[in-house]
C-alpha atoms as a PDB file:
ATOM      1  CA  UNK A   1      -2.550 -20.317  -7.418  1.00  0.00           C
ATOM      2  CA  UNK A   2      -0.095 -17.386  -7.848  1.00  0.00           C
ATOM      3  CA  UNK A   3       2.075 -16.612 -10.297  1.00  0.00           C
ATOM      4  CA  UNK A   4       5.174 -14.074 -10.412  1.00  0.00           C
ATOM      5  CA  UNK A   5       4.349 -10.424 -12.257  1.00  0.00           C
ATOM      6  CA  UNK A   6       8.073  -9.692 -12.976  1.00  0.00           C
ATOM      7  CA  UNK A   7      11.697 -10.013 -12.424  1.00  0.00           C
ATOM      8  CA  UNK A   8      13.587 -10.327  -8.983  1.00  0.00           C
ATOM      9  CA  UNK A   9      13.085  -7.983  -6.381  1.00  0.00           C
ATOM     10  CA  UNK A  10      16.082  -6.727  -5.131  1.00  0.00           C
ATOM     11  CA  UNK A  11      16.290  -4.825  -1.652  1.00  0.00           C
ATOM     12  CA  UNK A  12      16.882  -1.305  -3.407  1.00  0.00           C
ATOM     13  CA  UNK A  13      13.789   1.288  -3.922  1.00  0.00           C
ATOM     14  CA  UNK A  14      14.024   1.505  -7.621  1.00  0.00           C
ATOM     15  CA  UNK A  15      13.695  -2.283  -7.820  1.00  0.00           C
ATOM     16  CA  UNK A  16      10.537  -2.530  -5.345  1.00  0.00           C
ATOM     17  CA  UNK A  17       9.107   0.278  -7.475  1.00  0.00           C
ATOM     18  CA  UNK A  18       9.656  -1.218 -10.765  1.00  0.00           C
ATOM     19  CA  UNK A  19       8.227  -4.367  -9.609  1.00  0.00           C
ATOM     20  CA  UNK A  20       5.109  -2.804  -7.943  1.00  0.00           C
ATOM     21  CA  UNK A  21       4.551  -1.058 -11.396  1.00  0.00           C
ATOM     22  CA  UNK A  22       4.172  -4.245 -12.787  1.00  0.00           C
ATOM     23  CA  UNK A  23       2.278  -5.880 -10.695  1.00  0.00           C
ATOM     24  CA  UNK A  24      -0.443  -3.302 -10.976  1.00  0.00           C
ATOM     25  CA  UNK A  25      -0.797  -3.350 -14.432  1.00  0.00           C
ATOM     26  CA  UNK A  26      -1.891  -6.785 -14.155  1.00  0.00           C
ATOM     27  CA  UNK A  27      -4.624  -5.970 -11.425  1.00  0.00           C
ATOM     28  CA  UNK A  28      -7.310  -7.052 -13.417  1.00  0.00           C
ATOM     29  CA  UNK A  29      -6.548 -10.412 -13.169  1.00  0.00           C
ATOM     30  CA  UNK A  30      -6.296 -11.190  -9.805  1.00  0.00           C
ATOM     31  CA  UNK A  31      -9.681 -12.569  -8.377  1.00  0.00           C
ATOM     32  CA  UNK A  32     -10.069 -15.222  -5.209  1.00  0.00           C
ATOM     33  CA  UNK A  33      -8.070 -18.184  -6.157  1.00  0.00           C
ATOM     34  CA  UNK A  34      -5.569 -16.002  -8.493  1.00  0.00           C
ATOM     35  CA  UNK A  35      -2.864 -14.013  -6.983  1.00  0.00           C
ATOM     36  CA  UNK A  36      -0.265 -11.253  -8.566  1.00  0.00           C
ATOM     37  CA  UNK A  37       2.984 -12.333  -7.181  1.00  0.00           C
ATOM     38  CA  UNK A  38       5.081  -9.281  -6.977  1.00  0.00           C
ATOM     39  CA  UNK A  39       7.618 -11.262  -5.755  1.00  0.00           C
ATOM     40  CA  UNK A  40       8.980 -11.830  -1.908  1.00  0.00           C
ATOM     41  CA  UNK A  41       9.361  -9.188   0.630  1.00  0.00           C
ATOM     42  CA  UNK A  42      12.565  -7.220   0.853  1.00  0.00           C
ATOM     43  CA  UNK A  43      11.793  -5.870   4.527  1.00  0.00           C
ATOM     44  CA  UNK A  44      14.853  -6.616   7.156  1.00  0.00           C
ATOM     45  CA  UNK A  45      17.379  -7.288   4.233  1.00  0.00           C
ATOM     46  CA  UNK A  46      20.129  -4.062   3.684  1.00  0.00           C
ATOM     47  CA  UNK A  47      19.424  -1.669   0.998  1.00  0.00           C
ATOM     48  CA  UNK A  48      15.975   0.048   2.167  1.00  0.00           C
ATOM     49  CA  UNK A  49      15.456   2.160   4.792  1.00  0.00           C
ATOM     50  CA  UNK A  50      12.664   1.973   7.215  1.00  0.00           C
ATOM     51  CA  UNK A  51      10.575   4.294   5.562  1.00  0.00           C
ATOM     52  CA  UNK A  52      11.050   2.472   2.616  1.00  0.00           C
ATOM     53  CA  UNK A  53      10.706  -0.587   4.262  1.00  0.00           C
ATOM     54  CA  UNK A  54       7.244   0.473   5.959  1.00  0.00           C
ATOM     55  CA  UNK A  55       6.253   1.577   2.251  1.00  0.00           C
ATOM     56  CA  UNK A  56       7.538  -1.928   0.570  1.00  0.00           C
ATOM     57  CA  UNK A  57       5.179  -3.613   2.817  1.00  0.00           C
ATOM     58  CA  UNK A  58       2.252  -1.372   2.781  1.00  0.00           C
ATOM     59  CA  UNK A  59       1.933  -1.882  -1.490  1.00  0.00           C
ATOM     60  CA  UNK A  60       2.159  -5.209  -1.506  1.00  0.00           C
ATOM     61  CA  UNK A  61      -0.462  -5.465   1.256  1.00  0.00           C
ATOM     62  CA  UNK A  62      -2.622  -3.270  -0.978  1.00  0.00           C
ATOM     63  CA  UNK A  63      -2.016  -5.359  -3.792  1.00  0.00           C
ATOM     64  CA  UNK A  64      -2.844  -8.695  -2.421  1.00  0.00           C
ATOM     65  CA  UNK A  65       0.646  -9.747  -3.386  1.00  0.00           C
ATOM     66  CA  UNK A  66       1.874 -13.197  -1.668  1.00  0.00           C
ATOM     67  CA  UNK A  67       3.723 -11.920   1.613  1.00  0.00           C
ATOM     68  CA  UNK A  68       6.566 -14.081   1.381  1.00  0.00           C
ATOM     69  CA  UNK A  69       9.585 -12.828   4.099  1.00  0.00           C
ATOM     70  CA  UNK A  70      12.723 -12.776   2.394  1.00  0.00           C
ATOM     71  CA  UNK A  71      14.556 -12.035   5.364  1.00  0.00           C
ATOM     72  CA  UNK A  72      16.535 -13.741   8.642  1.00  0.00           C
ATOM     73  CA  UNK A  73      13.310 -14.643  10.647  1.00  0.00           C
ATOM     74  CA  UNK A  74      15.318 -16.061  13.188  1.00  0.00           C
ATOM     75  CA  UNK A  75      16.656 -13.146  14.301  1.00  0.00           C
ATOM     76  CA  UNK A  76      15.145 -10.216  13.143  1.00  0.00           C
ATOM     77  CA  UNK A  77      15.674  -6.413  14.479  1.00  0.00           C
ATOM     78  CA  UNK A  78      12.501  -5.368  15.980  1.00  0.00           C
ATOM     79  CA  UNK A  79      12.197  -2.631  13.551  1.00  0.00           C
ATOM     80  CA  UNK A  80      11.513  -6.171  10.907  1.00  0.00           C
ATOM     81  CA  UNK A  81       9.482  -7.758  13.214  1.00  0.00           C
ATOM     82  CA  UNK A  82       7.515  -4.860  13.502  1.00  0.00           C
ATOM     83  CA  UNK A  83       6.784  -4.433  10.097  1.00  0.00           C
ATOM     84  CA  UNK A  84       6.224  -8.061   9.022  1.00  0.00           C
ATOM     85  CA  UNK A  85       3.533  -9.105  11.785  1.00  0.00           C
ATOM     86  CA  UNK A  86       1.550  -5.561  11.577  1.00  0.00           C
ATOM     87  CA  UNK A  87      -2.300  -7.120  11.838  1.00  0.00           C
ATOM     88  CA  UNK A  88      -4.459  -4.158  10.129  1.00  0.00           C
ATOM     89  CA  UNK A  89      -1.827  -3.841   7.007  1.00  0.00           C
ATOM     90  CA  UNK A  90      -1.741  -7.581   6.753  1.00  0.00           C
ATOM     91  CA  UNK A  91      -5.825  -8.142   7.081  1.00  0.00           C
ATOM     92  CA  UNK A  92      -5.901  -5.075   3.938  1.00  0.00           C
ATOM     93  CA  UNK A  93      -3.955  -7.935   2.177  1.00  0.00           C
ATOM     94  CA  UNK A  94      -5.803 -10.780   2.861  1.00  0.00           C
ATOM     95  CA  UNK A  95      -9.573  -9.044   2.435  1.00  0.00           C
ATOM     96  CA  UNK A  96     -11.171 -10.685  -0.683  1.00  0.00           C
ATOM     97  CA  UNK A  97     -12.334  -7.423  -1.948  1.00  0.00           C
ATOM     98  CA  UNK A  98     -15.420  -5.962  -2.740  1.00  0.00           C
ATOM     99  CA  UNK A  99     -17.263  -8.094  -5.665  1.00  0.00           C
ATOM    100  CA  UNK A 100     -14.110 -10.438  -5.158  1.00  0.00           C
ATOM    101  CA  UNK A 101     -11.734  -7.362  -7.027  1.00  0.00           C
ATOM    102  CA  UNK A 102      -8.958  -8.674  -4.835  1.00  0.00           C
ATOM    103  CA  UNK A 103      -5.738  -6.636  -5.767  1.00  0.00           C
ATOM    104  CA  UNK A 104      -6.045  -2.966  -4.667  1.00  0.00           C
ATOM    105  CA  UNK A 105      -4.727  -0.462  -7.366  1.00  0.00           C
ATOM    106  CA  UNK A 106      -3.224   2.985  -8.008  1.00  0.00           C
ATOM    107  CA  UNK A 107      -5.750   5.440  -8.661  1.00  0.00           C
ATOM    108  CA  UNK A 108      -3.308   8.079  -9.176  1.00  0.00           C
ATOM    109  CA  UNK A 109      -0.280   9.312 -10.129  1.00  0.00           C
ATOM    110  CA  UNK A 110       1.287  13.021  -9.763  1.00  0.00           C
ATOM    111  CA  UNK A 111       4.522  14.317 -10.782  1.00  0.00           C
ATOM    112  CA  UNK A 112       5.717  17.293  -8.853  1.00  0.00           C
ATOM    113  CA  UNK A 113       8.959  17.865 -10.850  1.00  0.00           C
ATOM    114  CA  UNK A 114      10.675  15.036 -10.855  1.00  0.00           C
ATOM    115  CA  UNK A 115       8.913  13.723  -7.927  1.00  0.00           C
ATOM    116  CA  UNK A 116       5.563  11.157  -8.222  1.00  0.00           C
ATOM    117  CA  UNK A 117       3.364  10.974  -5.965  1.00  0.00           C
ATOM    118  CA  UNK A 118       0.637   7.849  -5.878  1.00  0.00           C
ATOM    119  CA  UNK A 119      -2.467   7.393  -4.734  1.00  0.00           C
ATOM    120  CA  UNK A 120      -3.513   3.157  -4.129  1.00  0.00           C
ATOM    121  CA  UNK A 121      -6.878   2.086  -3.481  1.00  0.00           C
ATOM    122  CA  UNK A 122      -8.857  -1.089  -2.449  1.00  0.00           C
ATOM    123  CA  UNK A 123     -12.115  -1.314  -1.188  1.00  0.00           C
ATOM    124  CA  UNK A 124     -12.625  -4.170   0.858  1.00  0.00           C
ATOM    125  CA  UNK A 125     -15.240  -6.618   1.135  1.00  0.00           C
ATOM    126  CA  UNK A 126     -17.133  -4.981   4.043  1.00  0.00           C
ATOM    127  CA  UNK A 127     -17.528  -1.530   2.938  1.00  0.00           C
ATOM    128  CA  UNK A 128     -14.153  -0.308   4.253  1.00  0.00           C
ATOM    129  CA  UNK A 129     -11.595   1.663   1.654  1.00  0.00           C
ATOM    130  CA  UNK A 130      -8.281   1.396   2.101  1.00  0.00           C
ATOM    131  CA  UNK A 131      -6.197   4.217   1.383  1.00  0.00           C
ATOM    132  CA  UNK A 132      -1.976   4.314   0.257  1.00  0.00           C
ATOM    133  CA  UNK A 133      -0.434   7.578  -0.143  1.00  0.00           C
ATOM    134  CA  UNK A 134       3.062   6.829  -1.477  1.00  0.00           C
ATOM    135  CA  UNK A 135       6.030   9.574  -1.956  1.00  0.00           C
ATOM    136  CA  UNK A 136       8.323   7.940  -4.657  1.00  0.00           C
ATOM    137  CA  UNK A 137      10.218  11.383  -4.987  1.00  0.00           C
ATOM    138  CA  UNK A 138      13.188  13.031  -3.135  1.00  0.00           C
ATOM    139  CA  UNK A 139      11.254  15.772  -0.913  1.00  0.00           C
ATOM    140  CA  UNK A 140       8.371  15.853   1.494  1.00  0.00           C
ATOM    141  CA  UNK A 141       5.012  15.896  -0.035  1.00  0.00           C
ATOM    142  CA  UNK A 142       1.490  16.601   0.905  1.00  0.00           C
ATOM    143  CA  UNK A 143      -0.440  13.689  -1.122  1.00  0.00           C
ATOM    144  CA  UNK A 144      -4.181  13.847  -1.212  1.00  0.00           C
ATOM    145  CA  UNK A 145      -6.864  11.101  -2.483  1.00  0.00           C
ATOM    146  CA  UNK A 146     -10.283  11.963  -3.373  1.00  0.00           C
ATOM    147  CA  UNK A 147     -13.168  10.586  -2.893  1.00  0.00           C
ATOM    148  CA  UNK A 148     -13.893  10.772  -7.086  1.00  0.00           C
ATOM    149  CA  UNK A 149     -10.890   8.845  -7.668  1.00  0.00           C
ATOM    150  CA  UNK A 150     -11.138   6.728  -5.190  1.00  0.00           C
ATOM    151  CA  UNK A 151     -14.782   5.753  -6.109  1.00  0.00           C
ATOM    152  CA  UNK A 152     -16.954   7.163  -2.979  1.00  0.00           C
ATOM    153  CA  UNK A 153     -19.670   9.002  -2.856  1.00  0.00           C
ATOM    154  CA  UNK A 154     -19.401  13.010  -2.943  1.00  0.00           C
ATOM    155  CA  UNK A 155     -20.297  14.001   0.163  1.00  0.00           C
ATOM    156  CA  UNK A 156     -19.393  11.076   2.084  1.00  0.00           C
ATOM    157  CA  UNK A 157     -17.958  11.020   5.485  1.00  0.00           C
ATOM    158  CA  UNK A 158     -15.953   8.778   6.115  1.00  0.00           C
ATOM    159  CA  UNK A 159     -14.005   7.534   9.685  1.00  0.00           C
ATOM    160  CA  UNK A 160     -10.329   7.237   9.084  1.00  0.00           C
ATOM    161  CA  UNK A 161      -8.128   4.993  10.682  1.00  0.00           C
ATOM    162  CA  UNK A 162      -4.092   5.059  10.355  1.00  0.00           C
ATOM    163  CA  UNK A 163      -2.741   1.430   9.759  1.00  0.00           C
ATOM    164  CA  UNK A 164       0.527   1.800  11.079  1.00  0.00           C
ATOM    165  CA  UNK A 165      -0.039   4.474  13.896  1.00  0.00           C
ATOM    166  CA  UNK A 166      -2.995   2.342  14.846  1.00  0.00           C
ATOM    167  CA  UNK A 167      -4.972   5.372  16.398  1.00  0.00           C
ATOM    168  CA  UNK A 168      -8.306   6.791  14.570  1.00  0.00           C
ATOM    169  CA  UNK A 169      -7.531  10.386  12.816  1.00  0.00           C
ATOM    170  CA  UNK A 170     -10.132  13.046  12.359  1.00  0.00           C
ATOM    171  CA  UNK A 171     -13.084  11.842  10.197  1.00  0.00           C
ATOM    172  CA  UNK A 172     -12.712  13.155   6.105  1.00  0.00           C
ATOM    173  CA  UNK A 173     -15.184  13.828   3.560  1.00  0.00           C
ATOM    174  CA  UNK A 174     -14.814  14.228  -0.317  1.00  0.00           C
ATOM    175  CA  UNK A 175     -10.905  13.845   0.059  1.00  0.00           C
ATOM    176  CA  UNK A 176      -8.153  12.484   2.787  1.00  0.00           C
ATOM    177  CA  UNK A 177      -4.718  14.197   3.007  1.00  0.00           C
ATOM    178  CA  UNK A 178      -1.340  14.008   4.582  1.00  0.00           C
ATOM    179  CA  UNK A 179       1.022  16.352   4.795  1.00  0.00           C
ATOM    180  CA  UNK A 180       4.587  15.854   5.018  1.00  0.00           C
ATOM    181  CA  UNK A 181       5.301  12.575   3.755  1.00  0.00           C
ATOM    182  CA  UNK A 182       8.909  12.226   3.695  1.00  0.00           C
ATOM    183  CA  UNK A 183      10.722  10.960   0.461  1.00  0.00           C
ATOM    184  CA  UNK A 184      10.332   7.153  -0.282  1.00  0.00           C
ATOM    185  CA  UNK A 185       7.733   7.297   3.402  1.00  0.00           C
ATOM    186  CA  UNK A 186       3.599   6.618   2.621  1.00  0.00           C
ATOM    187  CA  UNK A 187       0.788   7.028   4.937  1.00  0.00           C
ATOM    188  CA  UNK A 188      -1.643   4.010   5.374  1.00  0.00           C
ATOM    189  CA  UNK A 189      -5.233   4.457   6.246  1.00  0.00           C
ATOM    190  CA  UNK A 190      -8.658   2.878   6.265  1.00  0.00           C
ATOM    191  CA  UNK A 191     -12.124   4.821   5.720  1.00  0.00           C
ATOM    192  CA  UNK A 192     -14.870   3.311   7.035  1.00  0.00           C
ATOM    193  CA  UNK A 193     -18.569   4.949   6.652  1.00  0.00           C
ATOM    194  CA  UNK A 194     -19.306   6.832   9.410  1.00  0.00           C
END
């Protein structure tokens, strides 16, 4: 029960951005039992780097898009293989969501020049936030998500763990921030109550 949001990804970071943009305007839709297809995965084909790879990955695991490899599984680098069988970003995308809102969202969206910088959310069914800092501009960023946006309580602490590091960070409250996020790179984290 899916159904494709927009054209054919192609393994270039405009065309994973364009189709991720789509995709999100249809969040709304997307309950248990109906899924936003933004189309396959792009990850281990030429045309993205890792970063961007890493990135491709982490929004469609946000949005509860279908995680469909588009690549050579047979023998993929281990760089791929990495990226495509990484548990806590793959359990983000298959989490039902709280109140069954399945498909995470952006929350926000900066321009720093000619540089935008997004802010995903998705709280999951037990509690848990997850957290996607994306730098879809040319220089490093410092992108930060607050709590108002991202629909927790002022005041809140919250436990912070990074999805692709796979190490707990320093606990946050009101807001969570990373600095340095290289062009086309994200940071991946989940906040859990403390």
């Amino acid at each position: 029960n899916l159904w494709r949001t927009g054209g054919d990804v192609q393994a270039n970071w405009e065309s994973v951005m364009h189709n991720a943009a789509v995709n999100n305007a249809m969040q709304t839709i997307a309950k248990p039992g109906h899924f936003n297809d933004a189309d396959m995965l792009e990850v281990g084909d030429v045309g993205l780097s890792y970063d961007e790879e890493v990135s491709h990955f982490s929004i469609w695991a946000i949005m509860s898009s279908a995680m469909l490899a588009g690549t050579d599984l047979v023998n993929p680098s281990n760089e791929t293989l990495a990226i495509l069988t990484n548990k806590e970003v793959i359990a983000v995308n298959q989490d039902l969501g709280l109140n069954n809102v399945i498909q995470g969202k952006m929350v926000n969206s900066t321009k720093i020049g000619n540089d935008q910088l997004q802010v995903w959310g998705k709280h999951m069914s037990n509690g848990d936030v997850a957290v996607l800092l994306v730098n879809n501009g040319a220089a490093a960023h410092t992108i930060t998500a607050s709590w108002e946006e991202l629909g927790i309580p002022s005041g809140k602490a919250m436990k912070v763990r990074d999805l692709w590091t796979h190490t707990d960070l320093s606990p946050a409250t009101n807001s969570y921030s990373r600095a340095n996020i290289k062009s086309h790179a994200c940071a991946f984290v989940l906040l859990s109550p403390q």
